[in-house]
N, C-alpha and C. Protein backbone atom coordinates (compact mmCIF):
# COMPACT_ATOMS: atom_id res chain seq x y z
N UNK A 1 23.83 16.15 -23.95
CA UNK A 1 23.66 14.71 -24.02
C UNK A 1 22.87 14.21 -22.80
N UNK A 2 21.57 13.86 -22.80
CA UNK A 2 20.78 12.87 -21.93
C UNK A 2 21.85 12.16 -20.75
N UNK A 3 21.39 11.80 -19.47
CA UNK A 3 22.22 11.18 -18.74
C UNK A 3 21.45 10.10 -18.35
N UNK A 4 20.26 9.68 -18.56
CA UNK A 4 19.51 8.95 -18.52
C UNK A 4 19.06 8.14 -19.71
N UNK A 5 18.86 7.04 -20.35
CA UNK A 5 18.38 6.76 -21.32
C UNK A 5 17.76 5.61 -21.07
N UNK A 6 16.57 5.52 -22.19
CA UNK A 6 15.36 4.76 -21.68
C UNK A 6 15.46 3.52 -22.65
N UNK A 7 16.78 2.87 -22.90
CA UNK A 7 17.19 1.66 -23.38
C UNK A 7 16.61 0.70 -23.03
N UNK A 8 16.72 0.59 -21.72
CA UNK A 8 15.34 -0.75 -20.92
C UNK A 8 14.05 -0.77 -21.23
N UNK A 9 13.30 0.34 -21.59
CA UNK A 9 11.66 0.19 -21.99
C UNK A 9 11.30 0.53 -20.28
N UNK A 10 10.08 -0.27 -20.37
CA UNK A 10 9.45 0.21 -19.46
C UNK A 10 9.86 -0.73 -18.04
N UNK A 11 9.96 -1.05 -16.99
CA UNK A 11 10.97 -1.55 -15.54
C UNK A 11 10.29 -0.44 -14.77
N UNK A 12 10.07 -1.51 -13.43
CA UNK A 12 10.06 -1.17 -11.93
C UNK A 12 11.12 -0.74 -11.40
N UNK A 13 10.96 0.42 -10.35
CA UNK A 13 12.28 0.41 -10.09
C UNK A 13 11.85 0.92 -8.55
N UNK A 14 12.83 0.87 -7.34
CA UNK A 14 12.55 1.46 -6.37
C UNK A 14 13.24 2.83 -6.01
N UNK A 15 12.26 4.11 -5.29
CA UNK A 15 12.91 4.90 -5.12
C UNK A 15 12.91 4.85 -3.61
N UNK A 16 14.03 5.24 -2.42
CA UNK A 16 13.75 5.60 -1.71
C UNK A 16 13.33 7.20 -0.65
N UNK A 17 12.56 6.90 0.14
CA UNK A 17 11.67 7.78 0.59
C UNK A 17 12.06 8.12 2.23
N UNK A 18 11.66 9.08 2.91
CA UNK A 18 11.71 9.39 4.34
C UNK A 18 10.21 8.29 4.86
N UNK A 19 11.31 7.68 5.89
CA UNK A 19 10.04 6.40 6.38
C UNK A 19 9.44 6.92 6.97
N UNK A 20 7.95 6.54 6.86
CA UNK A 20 6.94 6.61 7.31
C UNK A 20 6.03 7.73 5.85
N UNK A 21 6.70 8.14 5.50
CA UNK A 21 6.13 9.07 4.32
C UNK A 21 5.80 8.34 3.11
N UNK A 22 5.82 6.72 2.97
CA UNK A 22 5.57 6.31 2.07
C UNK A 22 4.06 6.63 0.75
N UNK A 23 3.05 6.51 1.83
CA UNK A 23 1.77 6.93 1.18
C UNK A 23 1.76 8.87 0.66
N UNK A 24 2.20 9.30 1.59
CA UNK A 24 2.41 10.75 0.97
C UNK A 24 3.00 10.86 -0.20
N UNK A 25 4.34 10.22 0.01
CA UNK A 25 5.01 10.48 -1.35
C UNK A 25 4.17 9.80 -2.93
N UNK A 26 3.68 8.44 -2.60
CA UNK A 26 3.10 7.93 -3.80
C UNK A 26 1.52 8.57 -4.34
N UNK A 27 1.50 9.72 -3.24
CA UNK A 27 0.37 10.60 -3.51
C UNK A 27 0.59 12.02 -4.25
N UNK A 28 1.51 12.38 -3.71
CA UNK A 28 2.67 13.94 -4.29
C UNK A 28 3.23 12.81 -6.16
N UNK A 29 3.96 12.02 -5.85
CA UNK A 29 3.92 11.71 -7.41
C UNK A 29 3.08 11.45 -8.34
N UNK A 30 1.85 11.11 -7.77
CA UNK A 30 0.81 10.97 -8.75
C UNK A 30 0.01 12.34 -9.23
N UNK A 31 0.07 13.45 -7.90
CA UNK A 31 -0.38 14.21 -8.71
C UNK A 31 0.55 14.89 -9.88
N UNK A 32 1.87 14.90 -9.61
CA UNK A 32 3.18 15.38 -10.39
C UNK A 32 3.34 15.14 -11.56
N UNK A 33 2.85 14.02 -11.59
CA UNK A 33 2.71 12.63 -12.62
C UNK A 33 1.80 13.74 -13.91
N UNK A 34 0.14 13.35 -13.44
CA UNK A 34 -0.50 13.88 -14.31
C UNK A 34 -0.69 15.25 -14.21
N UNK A 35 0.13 16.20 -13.14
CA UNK A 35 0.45 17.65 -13.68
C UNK A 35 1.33 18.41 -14.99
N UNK A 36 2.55 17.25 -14.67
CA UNK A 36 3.47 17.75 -15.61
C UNK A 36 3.55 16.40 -17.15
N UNK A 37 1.98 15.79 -16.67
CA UNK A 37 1.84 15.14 -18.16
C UNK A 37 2.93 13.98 -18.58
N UNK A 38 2.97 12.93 -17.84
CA UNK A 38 4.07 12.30 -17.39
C UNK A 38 3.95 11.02 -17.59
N UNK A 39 1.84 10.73 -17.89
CA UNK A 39 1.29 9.21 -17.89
C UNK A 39 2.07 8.63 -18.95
N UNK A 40 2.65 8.85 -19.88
CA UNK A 40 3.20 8.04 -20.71
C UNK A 40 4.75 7.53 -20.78
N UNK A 41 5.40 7.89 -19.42
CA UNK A 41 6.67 7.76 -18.89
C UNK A 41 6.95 6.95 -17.56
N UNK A 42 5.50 7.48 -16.59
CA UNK A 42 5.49 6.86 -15.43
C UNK A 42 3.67 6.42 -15.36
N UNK A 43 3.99 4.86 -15.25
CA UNK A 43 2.87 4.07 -15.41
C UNK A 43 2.04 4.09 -14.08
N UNK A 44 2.72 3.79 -13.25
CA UNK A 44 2.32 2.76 -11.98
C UNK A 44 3.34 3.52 -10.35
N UNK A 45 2.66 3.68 -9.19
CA UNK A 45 3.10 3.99 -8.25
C UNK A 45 2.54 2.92 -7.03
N UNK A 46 3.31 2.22 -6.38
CA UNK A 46 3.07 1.37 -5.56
C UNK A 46 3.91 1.18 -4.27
N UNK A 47 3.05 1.24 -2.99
CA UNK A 47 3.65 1.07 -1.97
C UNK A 47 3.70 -0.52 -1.33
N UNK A 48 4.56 -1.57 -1.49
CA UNK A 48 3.96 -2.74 -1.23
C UNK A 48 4.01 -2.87 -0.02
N UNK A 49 2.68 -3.51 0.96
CA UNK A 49 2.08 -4.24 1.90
C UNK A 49 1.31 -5.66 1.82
N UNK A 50 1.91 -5.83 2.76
CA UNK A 50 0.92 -7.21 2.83
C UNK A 50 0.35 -7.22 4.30
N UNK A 51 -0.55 -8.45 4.90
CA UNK A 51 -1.25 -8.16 5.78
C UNK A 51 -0.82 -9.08 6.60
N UNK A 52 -0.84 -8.82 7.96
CA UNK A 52 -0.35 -9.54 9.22
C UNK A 52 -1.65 -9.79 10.41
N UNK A 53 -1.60 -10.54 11.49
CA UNK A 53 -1.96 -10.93 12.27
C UNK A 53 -1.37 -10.69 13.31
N UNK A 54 -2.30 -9.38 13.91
CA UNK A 54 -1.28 -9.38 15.87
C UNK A 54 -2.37 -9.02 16.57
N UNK A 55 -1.75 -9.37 17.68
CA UNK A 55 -2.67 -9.19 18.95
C UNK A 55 -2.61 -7.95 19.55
N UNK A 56 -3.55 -7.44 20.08
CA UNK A 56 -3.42 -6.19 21.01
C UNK A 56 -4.80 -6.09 21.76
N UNK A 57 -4.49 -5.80 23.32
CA UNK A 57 -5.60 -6.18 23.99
C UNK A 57 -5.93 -7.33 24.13
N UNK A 58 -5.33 -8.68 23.97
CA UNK A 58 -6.45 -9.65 23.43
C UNK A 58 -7.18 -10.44 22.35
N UNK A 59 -7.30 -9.17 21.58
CA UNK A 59 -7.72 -9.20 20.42
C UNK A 59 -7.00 -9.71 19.55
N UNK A 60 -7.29 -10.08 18.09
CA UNK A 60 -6.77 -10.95 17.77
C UNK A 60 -7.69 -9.59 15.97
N UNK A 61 -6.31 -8.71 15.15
CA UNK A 61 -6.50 -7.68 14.38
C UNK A 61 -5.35 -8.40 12.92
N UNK A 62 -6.21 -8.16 11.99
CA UNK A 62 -5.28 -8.61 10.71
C UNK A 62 -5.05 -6.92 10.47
N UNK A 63 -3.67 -6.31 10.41
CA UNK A 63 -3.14 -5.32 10.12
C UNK A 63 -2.27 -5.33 8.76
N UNK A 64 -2.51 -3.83 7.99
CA UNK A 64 -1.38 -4.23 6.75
C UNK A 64 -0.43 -3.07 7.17
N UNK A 65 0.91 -4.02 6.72
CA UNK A 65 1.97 -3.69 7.04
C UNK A 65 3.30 -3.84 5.76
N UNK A 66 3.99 -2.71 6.02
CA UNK A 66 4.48 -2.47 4.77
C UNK A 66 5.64 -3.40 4.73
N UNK A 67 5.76 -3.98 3.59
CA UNK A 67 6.71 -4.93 3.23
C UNK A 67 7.99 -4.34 3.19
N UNK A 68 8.47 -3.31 2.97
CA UNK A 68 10.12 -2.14 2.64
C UNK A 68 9.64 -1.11 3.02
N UNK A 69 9.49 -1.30 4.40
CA UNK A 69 9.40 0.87 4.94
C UNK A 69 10.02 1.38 4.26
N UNK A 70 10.08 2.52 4.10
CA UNK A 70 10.63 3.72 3.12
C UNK A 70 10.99 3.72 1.42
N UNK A 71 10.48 2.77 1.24
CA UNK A 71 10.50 2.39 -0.41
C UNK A 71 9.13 2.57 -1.07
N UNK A 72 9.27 2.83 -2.00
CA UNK A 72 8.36 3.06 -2.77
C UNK A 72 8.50 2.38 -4.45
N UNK A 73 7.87 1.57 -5.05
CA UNK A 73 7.85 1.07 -6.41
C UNK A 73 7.45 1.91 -7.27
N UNK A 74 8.16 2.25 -8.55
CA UNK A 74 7.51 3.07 -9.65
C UNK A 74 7.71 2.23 -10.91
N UNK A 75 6.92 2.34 -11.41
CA UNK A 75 6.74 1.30 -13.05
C UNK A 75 6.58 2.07 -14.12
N UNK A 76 8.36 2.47 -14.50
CA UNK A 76 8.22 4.06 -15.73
C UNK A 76 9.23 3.56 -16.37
N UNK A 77 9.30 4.31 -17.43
CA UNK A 77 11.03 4.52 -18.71
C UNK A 77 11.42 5.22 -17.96
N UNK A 78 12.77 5.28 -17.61
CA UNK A 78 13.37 6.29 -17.13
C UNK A 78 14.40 7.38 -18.20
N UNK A 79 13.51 8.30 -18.40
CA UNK A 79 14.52 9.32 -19.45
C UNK A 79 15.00 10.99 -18.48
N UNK A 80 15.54 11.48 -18.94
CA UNK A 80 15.63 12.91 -17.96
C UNK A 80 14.86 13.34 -17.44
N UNK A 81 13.36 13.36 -17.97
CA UNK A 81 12.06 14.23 -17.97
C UNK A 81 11.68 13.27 -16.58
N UNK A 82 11.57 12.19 -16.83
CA UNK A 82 11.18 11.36 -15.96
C UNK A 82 11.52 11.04 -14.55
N UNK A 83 12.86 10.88 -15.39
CA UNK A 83 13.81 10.92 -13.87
C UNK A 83 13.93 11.73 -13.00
N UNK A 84 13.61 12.98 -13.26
CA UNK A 84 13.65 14.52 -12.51
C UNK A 84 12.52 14.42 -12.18
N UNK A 85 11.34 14.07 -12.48
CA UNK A 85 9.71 13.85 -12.23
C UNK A 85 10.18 13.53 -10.82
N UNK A 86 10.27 12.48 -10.93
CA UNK A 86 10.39 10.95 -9.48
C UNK A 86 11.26 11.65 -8.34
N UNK A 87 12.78 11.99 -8.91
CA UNK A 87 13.66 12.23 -7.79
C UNK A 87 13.43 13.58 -7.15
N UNK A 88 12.55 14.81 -7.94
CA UNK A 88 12.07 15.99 -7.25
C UNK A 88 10.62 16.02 -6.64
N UNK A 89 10.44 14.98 -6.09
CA UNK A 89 9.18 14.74 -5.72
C UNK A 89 9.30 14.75 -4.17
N UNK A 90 8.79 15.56 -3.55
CA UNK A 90 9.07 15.90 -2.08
C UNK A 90 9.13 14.98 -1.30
N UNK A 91 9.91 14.48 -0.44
CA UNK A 91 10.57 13.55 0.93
C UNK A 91 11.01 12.59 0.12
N UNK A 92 11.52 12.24 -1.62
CA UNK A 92 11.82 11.38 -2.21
C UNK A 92 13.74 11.57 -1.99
N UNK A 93 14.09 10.74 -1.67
CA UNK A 93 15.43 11.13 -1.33
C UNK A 93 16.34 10.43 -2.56
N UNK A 94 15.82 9.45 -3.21
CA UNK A 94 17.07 8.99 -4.25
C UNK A 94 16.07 7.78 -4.70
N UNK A 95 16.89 7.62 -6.16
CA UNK A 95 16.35 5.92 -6.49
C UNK A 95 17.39 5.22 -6.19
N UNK A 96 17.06 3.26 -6.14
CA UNK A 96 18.06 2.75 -5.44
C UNK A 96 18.84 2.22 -6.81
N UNK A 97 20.24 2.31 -6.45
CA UNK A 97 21.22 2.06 -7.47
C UNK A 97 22.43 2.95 -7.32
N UNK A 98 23.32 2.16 -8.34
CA UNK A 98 24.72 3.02 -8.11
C UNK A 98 24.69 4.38 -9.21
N UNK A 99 25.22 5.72 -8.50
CA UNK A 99 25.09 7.10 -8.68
C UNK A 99 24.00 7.18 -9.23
N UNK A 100 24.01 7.68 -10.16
CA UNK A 100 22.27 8.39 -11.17
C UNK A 100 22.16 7.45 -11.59
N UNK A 101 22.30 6.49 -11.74
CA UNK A 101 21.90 5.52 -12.86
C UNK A 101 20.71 4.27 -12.20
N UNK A 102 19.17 4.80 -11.88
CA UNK A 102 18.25 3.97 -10.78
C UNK A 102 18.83 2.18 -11.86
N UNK A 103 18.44 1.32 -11.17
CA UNK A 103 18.80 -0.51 -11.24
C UNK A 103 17.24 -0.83 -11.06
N UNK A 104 16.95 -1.52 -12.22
CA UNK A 104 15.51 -2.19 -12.06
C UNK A 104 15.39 -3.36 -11.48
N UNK A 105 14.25 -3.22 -11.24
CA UNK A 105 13.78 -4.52 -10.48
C UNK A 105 13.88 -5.49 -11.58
N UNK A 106 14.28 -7.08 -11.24
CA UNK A 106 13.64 -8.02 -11.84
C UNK A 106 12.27 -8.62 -12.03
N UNK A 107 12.15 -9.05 -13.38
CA UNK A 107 10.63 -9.50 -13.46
C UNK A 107 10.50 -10.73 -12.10
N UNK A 108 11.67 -11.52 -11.46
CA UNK A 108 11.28 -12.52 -10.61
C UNK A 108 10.79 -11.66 -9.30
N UNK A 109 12.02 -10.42 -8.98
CA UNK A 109 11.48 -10.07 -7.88
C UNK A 109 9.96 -9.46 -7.71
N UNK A 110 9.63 -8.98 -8.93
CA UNK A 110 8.38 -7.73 -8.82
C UNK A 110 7.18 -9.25 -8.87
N UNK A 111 7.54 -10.75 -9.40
CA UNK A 111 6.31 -11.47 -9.78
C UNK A 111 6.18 -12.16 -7.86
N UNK A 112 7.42 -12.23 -7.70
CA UNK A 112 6.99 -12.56 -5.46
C UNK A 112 6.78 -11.92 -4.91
N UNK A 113 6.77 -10.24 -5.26
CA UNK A 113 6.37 -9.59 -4.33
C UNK A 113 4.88 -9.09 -4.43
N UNK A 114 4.45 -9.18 -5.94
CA UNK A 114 2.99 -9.09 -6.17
C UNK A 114 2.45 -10.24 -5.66
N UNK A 115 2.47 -11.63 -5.73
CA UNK A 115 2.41 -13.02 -5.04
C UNK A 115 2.12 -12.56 -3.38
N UNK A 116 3.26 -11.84 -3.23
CA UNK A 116 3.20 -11.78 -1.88
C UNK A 116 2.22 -10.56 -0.91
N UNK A 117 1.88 -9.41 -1.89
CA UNK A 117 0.74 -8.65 -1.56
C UNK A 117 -0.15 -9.47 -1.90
N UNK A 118 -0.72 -10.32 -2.80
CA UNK A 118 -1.71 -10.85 -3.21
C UNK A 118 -2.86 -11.19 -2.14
N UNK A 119 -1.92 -12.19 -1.19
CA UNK A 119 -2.61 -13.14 -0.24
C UNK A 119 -3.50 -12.42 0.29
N UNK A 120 -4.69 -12.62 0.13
CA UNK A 120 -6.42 -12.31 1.17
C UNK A 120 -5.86 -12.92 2.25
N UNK A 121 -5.82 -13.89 2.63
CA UNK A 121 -5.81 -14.36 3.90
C UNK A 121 -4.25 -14.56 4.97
N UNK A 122 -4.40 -13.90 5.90
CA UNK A 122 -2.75 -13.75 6.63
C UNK A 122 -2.51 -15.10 6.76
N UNK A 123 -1.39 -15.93 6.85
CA UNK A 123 -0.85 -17.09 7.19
C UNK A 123 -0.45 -17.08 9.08
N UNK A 124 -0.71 -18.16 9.08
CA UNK A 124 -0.22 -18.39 11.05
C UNK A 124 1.17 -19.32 10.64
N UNK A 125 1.86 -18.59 11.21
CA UNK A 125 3.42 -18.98 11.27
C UNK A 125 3.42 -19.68 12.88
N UNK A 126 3.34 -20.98 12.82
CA UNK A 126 3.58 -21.62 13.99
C UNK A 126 4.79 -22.43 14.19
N UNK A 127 5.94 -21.77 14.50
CA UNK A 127 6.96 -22.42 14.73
C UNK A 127 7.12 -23.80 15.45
N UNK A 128 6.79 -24.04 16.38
CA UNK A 128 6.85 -25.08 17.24
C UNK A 128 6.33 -25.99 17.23
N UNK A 129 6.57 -27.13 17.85
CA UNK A 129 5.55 -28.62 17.54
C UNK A 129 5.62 -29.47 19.40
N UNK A 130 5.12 -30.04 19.13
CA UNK A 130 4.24 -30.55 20.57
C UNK A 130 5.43 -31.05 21.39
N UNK A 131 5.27 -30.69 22.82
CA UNK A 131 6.54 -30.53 23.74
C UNK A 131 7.25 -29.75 23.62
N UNK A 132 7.26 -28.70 23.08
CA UNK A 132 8.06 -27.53 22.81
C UNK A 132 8.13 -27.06 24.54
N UNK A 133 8.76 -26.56 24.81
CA UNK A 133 8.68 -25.57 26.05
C UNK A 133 8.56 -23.98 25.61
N UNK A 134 7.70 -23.40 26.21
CA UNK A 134 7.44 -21.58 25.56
C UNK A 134 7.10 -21.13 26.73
N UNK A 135 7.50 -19.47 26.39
CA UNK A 135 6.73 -18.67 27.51
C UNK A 135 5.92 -18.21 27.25
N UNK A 136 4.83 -17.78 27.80
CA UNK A 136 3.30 -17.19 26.96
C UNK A 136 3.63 -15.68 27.43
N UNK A 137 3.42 -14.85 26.33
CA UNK A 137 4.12 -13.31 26.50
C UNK A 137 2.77 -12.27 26.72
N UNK A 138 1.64 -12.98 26.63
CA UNK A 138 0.45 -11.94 26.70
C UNK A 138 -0.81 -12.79 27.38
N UNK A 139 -1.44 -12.23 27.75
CA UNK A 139 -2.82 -12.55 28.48
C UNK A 139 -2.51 -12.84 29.91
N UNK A 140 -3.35 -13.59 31.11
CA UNK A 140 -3.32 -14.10 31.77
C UNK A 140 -2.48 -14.80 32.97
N UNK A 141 -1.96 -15.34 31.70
CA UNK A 141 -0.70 -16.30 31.93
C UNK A 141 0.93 -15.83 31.87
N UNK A 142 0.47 -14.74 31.69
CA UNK A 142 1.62 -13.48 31.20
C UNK A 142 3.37 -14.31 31.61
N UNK A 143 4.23 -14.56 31.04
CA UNK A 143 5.53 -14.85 31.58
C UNK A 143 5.80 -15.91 32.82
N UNK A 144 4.61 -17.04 32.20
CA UNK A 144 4.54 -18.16 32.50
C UNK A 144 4.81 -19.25 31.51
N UNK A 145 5.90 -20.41 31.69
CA UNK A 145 5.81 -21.04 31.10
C UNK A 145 5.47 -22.51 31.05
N UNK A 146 5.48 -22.81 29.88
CA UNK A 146 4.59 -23.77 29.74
C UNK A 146 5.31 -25.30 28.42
N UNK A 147 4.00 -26.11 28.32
CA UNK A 147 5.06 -27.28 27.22
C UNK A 147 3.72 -27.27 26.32
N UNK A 148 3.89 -27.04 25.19
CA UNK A 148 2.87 -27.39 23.99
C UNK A 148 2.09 -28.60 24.21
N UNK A 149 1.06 -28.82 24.67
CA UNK A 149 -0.03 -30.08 24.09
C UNK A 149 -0.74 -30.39 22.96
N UNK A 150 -1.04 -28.99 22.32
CA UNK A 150 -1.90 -29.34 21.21
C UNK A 150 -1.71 -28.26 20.20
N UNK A 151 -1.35 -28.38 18.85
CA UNK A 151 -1.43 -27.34 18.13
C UNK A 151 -2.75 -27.43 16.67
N UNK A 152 -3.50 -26.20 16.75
CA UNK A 152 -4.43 -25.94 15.71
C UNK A 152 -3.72 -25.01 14.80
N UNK A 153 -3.59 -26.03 13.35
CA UNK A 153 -2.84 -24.87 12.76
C UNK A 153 -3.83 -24.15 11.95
N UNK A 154 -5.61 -24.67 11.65
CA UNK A 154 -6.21 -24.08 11.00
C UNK A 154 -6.40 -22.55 11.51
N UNK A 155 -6.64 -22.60 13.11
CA UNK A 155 -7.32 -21.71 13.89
C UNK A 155 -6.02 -20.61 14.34
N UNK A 156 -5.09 -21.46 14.40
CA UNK A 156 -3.69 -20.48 14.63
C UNK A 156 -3.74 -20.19 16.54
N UNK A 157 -4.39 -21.44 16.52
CA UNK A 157 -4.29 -21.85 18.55
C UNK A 157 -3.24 -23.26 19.11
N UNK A 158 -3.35 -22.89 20.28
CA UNK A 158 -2.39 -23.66 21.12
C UNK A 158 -2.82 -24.45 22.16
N UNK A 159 -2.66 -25.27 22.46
CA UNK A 159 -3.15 -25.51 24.16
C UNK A 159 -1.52 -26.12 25.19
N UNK A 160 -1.35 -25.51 25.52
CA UNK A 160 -0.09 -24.66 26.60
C UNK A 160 -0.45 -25.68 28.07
N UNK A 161 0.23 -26.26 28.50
CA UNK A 161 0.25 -26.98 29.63
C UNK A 161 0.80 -26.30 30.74
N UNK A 162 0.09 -25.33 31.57
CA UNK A 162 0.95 -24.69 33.03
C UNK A 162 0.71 -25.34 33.83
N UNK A 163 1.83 -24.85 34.65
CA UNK A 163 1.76 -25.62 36.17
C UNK A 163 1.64 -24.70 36.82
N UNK A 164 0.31 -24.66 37.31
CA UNK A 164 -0.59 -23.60 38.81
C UNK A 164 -0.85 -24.58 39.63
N UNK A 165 -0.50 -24.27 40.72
CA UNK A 165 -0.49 -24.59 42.05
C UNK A 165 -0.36 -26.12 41.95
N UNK A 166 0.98 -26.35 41.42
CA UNK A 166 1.71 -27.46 41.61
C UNK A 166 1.23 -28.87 40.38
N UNK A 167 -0.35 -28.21 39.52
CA UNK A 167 -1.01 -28.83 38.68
C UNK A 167 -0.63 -28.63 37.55
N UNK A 168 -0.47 -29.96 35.93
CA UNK A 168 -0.53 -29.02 35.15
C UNK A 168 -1.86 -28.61 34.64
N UNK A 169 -2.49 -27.64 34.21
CA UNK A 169 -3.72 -27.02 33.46
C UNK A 169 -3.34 -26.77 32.20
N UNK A 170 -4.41 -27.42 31.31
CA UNK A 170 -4.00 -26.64 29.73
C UNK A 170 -5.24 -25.25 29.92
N UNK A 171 -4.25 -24.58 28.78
CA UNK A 171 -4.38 -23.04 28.46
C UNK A 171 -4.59 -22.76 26.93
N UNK A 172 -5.53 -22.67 26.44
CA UNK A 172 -5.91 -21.91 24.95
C UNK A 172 -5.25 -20.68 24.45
N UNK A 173 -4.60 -20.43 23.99
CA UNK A 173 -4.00 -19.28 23.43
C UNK A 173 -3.60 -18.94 22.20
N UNK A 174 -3.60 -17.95 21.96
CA UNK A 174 -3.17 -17.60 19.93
C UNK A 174 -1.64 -17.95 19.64
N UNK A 175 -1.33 -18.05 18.47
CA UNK A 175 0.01 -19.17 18.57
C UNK A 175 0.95 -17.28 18.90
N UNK A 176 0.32 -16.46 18.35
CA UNK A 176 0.99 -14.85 18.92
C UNK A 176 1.35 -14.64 20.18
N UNK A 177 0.95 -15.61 21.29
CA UNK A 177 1.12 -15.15 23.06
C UNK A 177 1.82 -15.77 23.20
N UNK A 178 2.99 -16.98 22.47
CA UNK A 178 3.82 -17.57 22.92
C UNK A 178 5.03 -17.49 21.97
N UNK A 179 6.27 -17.61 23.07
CA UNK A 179 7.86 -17.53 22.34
C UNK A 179 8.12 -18.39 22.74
N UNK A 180 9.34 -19.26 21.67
CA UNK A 180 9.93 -20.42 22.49
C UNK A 180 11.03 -20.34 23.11
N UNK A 181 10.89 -21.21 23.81
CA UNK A 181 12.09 -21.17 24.81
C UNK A 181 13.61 -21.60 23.98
């Protein structure tokens, strides 16, 4: 008797993986996939990322960054054949759910998290609003603080009011070089 049955149709589901091995693994299942002839069981292999904004050096780098380290999305029926596909797939450690039985994703969760890889353009998360007090954590001004004067939310800049040598000076900075107090 089957211990798996593919009553649901076709569902996302997540398996988890040894972190950092995410792209390996969704590479080892795809070839697995169409080795052992599988395209019509397991559709879709997806690692979701979306893209961020950080500084380093200075610089100012849109990086993609994985939304669920060590997870991995698969979009299959899950029947025995299948299920043994996915879970013997090297550094794949389990699907998520209670005992053998993987738990699908919802259509709400899988439609925000595609929404949420979607975005071309990173968002500037600017917490703070004018008079804020912050410390600026990078550049120059390193672990100096300061009071918000001006915020650009198009540009994702600041202008930071320090007090050097008893003056205040405003300071330009990425809304990334400052924490609030």
């Amino acid at each position: 008797m089957p211990k798996q049955t593919s009553e649901f149709g076709k569902n996302w589901y997540a398996i988890h993986t040894y972190s950092g091995y995410e792209d390996a693994v969704t590479r080892n299942l795809k070839q697995r996939i169409e080795s052992m002839g599988m395209e019509d069981k397991i559709f879709n292999v997806l690692v979701p990322t979306e893209k961020k904004i950080k500084i380093k050096n200075g610089k100012r780098r849109v990086v993609e960054e994985k939304i669920y380290p060590g997870y991995v999305l698969v979009e299959m029926v899950v029947t025995d054949d299948s299920w043994y596909v996915v879970r013997n797939t090297p550094r794949v450690t389990g699907f998520v759910g209670a005992g053998t039985t993987p738990a699908a994703l919802s259509e709400e969760e899988m439609e925000t998290l595609l929404k949420q890889m979607g975005q071309d353009e990173p968002k500037f998360k600017i917490d703070v609003i004018l008079g804020d007090p912050v410390k600026i954590t990078d550049g120059p001004f390193k672990d100096f603080d300061g009071k918000v004067a001006e915020i650009d939310q198009e540009r994702g800049k600041l202008k930071i009011l320090v007090n050097v040598f008893g003056r205040d000076t405003p300071v330009e900075l990425d809304s990334l070089q400052i924490k609030k107090l």
